[in-house]
Every structure is written in C-alpha cells, then in structure tokens.
PDB file of N, CA and C in Angstrom:
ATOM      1  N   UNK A   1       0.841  -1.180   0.000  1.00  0.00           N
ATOM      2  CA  UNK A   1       0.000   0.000   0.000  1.00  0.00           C
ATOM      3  C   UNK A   1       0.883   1.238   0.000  1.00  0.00           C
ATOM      4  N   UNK A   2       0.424   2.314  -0.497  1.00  0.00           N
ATOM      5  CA  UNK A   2       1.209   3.519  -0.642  1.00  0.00           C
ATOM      6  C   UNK A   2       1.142   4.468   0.461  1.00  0.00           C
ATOM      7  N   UNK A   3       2.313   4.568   1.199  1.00  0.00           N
ATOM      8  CA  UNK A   3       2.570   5.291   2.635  1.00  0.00           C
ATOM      9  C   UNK A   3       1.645   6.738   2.739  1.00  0.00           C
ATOM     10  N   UNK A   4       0.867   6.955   4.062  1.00  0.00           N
ATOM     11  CA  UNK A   4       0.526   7.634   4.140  1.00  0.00           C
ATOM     12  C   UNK A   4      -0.641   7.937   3.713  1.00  0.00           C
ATOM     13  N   UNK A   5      -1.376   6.976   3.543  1.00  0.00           N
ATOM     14  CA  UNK A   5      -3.028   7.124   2.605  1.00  0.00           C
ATOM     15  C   UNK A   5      -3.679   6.647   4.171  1.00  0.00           C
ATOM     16  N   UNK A   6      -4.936   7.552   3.370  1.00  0.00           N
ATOM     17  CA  UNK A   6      -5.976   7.514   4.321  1.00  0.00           C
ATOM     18  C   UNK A   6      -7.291   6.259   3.559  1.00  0.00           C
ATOM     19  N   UNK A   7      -8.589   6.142   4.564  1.00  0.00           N
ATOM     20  CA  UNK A   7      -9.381   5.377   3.812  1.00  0.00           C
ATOM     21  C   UNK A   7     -10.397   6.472   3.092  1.00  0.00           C
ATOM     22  N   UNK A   8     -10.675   7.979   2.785  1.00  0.00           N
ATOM     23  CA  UNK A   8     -11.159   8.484   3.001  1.00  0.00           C
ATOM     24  C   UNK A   8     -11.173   8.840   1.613  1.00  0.00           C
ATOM     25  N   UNK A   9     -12.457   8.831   0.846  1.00  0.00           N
ATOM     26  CA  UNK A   9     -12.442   9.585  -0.327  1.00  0.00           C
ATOM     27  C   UNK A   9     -11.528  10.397  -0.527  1.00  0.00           C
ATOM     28  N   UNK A  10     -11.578  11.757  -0.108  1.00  0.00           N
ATOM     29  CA  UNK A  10     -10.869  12.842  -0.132  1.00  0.00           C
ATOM     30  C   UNK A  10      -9.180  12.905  -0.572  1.00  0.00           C
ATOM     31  N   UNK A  11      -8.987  11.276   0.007  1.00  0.00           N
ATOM     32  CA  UNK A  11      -7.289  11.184   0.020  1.00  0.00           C
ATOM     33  C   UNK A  11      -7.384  11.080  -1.793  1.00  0.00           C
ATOM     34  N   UNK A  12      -8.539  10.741  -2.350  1.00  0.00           N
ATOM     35  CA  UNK A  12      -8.096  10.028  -3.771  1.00  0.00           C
ATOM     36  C   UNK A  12      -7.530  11.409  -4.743  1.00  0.00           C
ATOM     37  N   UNK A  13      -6.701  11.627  -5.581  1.00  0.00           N
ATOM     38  CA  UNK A  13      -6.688  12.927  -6.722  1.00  0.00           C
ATOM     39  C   UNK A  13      -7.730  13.054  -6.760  1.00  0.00           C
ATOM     40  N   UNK A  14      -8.688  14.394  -7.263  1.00  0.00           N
ATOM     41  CA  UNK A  14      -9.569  14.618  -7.588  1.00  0.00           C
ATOM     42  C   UNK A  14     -10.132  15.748  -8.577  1.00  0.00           C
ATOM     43  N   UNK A  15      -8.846  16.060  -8.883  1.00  0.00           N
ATOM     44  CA  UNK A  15      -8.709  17.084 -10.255  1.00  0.00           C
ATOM     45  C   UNK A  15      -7.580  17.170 -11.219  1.00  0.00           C
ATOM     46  N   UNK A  16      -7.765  17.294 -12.035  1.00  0.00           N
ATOM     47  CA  UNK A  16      -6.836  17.082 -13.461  1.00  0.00           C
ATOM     48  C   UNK A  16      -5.349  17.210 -12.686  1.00  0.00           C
ATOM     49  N   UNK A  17      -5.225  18.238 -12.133  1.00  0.00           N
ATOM     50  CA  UNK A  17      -3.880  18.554 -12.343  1.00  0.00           C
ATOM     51  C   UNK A  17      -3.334  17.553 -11.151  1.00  0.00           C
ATOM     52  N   UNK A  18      -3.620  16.978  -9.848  1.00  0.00           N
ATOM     53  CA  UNK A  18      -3.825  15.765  -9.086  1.00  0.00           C
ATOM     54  C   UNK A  18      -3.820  14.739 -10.159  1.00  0.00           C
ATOM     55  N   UNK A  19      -4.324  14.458 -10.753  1.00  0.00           N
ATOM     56  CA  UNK A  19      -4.372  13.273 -11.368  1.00  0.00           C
ATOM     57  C   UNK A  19      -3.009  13.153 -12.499  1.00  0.00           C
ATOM     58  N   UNK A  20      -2.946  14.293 -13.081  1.00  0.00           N
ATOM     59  CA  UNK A  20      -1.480  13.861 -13.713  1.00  0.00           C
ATOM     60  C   UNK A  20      -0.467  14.262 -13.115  1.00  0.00           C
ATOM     61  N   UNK A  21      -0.038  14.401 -11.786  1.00  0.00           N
ATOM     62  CA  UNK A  21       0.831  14.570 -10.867  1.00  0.00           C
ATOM     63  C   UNK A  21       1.068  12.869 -10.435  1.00  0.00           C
ATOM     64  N   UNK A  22       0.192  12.556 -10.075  1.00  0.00           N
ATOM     65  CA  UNK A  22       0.010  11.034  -9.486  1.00  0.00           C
ATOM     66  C   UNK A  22       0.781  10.288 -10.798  1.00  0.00           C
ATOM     67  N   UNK A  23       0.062  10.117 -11.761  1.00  0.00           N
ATOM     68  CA  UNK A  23       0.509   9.756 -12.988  1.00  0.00           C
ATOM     69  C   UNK A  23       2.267   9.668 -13.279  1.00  0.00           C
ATOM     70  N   UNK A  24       2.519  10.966 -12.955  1.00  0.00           N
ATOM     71  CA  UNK A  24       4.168  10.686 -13.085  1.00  0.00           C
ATOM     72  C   UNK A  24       4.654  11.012 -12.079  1.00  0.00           C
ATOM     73  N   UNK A  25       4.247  10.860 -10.802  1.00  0.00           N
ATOM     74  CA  UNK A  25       4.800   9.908  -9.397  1.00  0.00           C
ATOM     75  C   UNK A  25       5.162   8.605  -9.862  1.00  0.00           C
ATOM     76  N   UNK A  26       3.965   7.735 -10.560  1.00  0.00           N
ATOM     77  CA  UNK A  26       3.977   6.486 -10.344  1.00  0.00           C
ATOM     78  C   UNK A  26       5.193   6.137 -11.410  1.00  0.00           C
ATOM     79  N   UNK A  27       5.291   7.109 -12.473  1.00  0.00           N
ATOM     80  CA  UNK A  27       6.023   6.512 -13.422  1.00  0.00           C
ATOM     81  C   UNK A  27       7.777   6.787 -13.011  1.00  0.00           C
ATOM     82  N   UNK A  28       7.959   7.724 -12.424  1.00  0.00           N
ATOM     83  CA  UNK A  28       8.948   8.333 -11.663  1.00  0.00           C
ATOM     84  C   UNK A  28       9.601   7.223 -10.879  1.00  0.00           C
ATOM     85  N   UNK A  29       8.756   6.868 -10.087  1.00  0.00           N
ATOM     86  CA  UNK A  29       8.851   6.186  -8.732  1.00  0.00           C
ATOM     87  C   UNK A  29       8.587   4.719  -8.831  1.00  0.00           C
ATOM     88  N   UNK A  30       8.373   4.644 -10.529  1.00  0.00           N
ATOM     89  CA  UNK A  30       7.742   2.839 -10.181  1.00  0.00           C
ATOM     90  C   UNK A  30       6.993   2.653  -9.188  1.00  0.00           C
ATOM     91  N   UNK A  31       5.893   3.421  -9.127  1.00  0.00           N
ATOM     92  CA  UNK A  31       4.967   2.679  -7.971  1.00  0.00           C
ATOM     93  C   UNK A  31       3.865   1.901  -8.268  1.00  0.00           C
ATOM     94  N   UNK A  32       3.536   0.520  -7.555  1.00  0.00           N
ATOM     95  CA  UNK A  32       2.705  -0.673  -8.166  1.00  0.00           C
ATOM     96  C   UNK A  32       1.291   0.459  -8.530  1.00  0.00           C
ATOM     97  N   UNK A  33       0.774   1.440  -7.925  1.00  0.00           N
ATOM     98  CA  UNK A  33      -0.311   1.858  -7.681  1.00  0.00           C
ATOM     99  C   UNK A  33      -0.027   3.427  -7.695  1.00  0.00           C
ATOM    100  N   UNK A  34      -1.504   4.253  -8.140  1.00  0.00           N
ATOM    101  CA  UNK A  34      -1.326   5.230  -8.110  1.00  0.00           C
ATOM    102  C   UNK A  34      -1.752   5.956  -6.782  1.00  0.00           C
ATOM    103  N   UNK A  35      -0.396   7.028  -6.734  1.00  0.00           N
ATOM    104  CA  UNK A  35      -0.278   7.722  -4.984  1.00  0.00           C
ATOM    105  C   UNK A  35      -1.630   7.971  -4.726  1.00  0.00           C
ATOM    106  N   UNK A  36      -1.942   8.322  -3.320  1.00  0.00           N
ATOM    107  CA  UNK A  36      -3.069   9.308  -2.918  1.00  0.00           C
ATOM    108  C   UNK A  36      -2.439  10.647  -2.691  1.00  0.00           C
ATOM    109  N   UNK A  37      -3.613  11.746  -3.175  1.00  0.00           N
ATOM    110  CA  UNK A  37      -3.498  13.303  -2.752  1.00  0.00           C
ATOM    111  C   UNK A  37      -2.587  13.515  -1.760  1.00  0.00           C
ATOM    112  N   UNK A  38      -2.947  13.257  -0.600  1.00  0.00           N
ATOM    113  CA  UNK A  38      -1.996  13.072   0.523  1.00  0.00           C
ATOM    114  C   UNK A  38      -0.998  12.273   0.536  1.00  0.00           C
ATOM    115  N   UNK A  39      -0.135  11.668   0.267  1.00  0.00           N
ATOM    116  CA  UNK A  39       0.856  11.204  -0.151  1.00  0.00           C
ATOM    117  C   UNK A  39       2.229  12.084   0.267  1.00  0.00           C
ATOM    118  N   UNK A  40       3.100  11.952   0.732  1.00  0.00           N
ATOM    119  CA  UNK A  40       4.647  12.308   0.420  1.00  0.00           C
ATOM    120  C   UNK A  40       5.215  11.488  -0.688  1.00  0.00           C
ATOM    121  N   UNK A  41       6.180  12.690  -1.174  1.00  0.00           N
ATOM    122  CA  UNK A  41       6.892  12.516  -2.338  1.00  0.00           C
ATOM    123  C   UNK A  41       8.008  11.345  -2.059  1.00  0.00           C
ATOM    124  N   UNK A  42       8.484  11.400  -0.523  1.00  0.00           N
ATOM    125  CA  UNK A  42       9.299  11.471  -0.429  1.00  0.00           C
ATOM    126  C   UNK A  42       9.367  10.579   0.763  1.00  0.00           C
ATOM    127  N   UNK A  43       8.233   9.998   1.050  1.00  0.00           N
ATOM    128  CA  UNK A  43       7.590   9.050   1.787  1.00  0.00           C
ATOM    129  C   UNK A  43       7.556   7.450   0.982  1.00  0.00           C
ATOM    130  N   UNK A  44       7.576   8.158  -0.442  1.00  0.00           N
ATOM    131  CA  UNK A  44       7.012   6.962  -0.893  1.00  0.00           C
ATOM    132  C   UNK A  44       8.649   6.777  -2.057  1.00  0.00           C
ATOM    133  N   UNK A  45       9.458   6.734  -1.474  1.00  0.00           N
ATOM    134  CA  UNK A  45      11.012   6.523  -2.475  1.00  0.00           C
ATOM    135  C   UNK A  45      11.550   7.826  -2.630  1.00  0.00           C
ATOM    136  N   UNK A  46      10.748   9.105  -3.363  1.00  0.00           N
ATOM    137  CA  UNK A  46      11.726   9.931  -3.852  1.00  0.00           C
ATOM    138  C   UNK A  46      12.642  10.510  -3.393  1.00  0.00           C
ATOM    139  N   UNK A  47      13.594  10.308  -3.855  1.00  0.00           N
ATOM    140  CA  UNK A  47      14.863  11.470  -3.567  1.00  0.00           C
ATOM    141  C   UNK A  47      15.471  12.469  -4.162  1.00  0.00           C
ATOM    142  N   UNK A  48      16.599  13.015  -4.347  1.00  0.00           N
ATOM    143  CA  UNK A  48      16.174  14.423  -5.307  1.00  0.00           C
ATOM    144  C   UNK A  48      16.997  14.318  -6.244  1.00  0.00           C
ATOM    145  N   UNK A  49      17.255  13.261  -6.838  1.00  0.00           N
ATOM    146  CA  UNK A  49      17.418  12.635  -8.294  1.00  0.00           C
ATOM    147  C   UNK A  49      15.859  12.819  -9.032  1.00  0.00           C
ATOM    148  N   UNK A  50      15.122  12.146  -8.267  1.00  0.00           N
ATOM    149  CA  UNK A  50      13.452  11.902  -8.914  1.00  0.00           C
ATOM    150  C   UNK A  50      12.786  13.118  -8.541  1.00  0.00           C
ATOM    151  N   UNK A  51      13.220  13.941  -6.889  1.00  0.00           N
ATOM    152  CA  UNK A  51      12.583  15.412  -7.084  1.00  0.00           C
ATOM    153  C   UNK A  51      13.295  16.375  -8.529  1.00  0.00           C
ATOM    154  N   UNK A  52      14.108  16.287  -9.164  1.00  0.00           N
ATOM    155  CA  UNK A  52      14.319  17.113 -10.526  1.00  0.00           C
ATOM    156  C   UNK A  52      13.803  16.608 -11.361  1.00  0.00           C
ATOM    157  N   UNK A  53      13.760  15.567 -11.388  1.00  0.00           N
ATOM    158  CA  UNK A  53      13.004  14.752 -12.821  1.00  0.00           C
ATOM    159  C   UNK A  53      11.494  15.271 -12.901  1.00  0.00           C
ATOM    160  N   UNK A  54      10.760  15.497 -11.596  1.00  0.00           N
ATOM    161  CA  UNK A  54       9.337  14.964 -11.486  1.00  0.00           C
ATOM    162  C   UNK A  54       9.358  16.965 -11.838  1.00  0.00           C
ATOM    163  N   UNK A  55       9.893  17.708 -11.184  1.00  0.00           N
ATOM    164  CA  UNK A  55       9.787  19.280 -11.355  1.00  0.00           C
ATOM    165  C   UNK A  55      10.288  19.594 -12.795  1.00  0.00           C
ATOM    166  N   UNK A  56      11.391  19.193 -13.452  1.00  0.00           N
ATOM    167  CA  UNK A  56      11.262  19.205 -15.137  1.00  0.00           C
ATOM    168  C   UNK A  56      10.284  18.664 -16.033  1.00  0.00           C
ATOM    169  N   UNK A  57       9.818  17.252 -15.575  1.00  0.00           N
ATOM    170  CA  UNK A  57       8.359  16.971 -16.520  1.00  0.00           C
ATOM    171  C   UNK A  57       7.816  18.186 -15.724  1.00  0.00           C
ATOM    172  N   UNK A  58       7.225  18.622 -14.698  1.00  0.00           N
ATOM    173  CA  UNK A  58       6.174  19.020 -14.401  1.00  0.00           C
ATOM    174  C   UNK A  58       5.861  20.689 -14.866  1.00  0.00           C
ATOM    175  N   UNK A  59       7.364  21.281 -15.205  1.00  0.00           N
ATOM    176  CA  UNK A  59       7.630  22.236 -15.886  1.00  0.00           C
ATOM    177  C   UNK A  59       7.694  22.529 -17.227  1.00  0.00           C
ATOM    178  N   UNK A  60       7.564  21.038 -18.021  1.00  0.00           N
ATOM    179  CA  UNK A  60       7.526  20.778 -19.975  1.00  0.00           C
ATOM    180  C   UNK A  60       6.173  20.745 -19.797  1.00  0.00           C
ATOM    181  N   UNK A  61       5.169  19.756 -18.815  1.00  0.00           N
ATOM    182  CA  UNK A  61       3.745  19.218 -19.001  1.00  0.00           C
ATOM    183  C   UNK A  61       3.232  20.392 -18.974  1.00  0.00           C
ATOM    184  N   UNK A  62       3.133  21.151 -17.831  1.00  0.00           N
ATOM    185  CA  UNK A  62       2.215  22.172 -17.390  1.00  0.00           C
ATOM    186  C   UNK A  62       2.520  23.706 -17.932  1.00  0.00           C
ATOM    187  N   UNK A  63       3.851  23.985 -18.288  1.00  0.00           N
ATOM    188  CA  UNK A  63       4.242  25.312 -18.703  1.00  0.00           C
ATOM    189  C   UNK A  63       4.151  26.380 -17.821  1.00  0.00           C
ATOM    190  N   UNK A  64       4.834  25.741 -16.440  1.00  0.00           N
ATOM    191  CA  UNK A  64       5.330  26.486 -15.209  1.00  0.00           C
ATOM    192  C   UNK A  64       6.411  26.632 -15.093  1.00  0.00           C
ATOM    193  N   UNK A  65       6.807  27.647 -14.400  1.00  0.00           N
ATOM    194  CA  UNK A  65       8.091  27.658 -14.032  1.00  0.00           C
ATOM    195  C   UNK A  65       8.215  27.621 -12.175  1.00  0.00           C
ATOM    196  N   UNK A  66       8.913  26.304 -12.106  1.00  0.00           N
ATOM    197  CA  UNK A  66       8.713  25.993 -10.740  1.00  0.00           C
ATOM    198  C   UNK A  66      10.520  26.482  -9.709  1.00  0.00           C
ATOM    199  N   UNK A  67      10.244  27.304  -8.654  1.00  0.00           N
ATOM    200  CA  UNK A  67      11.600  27.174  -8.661  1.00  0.00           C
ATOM    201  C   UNK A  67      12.274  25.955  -7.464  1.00  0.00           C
ATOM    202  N   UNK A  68      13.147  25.469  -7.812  1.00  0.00           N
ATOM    203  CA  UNK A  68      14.197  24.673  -7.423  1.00  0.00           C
ATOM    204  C   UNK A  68      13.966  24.316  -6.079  1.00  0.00           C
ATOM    205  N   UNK A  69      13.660  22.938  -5.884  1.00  0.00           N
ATOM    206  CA  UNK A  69      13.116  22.126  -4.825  1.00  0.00           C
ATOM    207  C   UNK A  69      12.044  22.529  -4.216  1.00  0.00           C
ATOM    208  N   UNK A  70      11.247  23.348  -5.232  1.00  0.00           N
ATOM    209  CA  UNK A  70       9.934  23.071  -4.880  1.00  0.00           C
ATOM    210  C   UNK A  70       9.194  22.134  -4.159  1.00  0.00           C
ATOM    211  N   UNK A  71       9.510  21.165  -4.301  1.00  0.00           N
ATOM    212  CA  UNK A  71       8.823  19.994  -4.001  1.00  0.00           C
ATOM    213  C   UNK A  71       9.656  19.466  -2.418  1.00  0.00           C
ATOM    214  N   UNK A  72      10.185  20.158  -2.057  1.00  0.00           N
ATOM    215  CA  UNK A  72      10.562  20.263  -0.547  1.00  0.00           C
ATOM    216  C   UNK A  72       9.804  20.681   0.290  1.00  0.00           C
ATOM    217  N   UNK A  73       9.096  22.269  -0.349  1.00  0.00           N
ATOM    218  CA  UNK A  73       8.044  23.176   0.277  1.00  0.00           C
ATOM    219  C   UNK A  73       6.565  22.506   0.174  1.00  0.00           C
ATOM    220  N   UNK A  74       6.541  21.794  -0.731  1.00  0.00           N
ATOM    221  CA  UNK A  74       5.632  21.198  -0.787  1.00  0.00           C
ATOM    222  C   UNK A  74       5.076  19.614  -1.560  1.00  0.00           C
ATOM    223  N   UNK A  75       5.624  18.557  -0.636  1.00  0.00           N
ATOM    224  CA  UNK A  75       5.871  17.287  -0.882  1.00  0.00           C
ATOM    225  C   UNK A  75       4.588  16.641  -1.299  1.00  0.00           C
ATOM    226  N   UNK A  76       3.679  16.923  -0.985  1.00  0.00           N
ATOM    227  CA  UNK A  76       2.566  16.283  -0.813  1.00  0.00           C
ATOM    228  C   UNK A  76       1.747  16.138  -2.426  1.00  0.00           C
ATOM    229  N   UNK A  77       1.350  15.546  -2.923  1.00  0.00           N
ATOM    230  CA  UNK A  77       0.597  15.431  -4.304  1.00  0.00           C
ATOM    231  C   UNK A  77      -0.480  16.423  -4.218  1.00  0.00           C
ATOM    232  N   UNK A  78      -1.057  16.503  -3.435  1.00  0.00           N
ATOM    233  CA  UNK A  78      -2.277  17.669  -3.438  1.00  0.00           C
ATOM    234  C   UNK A  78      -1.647  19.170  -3.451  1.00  0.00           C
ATOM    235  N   UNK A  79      -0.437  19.170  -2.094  1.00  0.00           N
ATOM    236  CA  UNK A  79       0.401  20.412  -1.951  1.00  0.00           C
ATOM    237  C   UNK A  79       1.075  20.665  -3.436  1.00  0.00           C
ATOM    238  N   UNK A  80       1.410  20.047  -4.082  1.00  0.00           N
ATOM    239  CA  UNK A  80       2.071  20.617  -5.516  1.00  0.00           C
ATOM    240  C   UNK A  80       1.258  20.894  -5.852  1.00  0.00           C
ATOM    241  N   UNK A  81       0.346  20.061  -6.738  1.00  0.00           N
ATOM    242  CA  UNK A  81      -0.951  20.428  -7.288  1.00  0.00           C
ATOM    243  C   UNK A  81      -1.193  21.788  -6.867  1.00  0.00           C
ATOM    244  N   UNK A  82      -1.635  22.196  -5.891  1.00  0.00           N
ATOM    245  CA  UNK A  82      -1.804  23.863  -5.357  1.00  0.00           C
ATOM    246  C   UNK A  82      -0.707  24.651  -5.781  1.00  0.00           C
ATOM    247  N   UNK A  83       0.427  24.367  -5.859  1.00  0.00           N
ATOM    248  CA  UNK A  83       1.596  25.552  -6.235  1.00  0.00           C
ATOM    249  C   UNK A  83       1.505  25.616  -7.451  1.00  0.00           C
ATOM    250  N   UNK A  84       1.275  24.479  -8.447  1.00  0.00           N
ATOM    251  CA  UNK A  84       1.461  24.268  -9.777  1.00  0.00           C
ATOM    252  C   UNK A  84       0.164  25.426  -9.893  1.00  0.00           C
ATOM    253  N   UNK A  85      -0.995  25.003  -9.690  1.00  0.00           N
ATOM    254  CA  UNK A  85      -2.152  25.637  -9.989  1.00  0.00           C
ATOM    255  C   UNK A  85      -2.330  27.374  -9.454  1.00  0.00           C
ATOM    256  N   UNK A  86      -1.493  27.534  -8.756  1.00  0.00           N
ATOM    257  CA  UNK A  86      -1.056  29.342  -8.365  1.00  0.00           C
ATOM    258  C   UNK A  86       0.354  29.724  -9.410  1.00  0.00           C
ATOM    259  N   UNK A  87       1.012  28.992  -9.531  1.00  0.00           N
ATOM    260  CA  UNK A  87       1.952  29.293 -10.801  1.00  0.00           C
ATOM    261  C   UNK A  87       1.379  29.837 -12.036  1.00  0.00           C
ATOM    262  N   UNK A  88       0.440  28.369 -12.336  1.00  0.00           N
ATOM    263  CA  UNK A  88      -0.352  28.816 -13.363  1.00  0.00           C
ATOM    264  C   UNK A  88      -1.473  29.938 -13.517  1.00  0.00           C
ATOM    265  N   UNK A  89      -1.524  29.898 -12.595  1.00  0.00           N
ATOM    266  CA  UNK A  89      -3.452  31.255 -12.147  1.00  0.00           C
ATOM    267  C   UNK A  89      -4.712  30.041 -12.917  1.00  0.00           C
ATOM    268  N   UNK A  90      -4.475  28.603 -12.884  1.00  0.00           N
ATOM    269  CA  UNK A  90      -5.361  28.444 -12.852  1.00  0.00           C
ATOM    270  C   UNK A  90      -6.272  27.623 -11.923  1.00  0.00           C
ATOM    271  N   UNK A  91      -7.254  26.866 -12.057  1.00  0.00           N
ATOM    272  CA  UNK A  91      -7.786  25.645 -11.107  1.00  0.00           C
ATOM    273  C   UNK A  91      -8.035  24.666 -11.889  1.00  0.00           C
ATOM    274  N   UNK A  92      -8.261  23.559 -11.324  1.00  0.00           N
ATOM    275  CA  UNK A  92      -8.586  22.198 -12.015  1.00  0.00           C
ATOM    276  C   UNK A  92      -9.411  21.801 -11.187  1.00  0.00           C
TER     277      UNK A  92
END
C-alpha cells in the first residue's frame, strides 16, 4: 500500500492537475499503484534525483516555471498540485 493514505475519499486525486501529478509519481517512482493526494513525495522513495526529474516533466507538461526544490516546500501530491495551480493562475 502507498505510505501515508488515508481510507477516506478525499485522500483520492480529484482534479486534473492531481491526477497527472500522481501519474508521473507512479512513473517516476515505479509505484505498483497510483499515490493518494496526501501522499509524500518522499515518503514513498523519492529522492532528489526523482525530485528534478518529477519538477522538469512538471515544468515541460504544465508550462510552469517551478523554482528549485519546490517539491521540498511542498511534498505532498495535493500540496504541488496547489503551487502548480497558483503558478499557473489556474484551477482544475
């Protein structure tokens, strides 16, 4: 099971930009299953070989500019999702 999940709806992605975050967690991270919202990055394998990888796709996919270990400030799949989505000015 993937560290840090709850049983709780809420834990599941639940908007685009959640959902292809998860997406290349799993592909990142080889994970059997896709993360929950709540999730650590960094809970679940990554280290910051895979934190640059996952912030360069996430900077080609989305057309953000994220700065540098972002994903320190905010580990969590839902917590990016929110920075990505204030980067961008938009919502999902």
């Amino acid at each position: 099971m993937v560290a840090n999940s709850s049983a709780t709806d809420t834990a599941q992605p639940r908007a685009a930009t959640e959902n292809a975050i998860a997406a290349l967690w799993r592909e990142v991270l080889a994970l059997p299953e896709s993360p929950r919202a709540t999730d650590n990055f960094f809970a679940l394998g990554g280290d910051s070989t895979a934190m640059v990888m996952v912030e360069l796709r996430i900077q080609e996919e989305f057309s953000v500019e994220l700065p540098p270990g972002a994903m320190l400030n905010a580990p969590s799949l839902r917590e990016l999702a929110r920075l990505i989505e204030e980067r961008d000015g938009s919502t999902s």
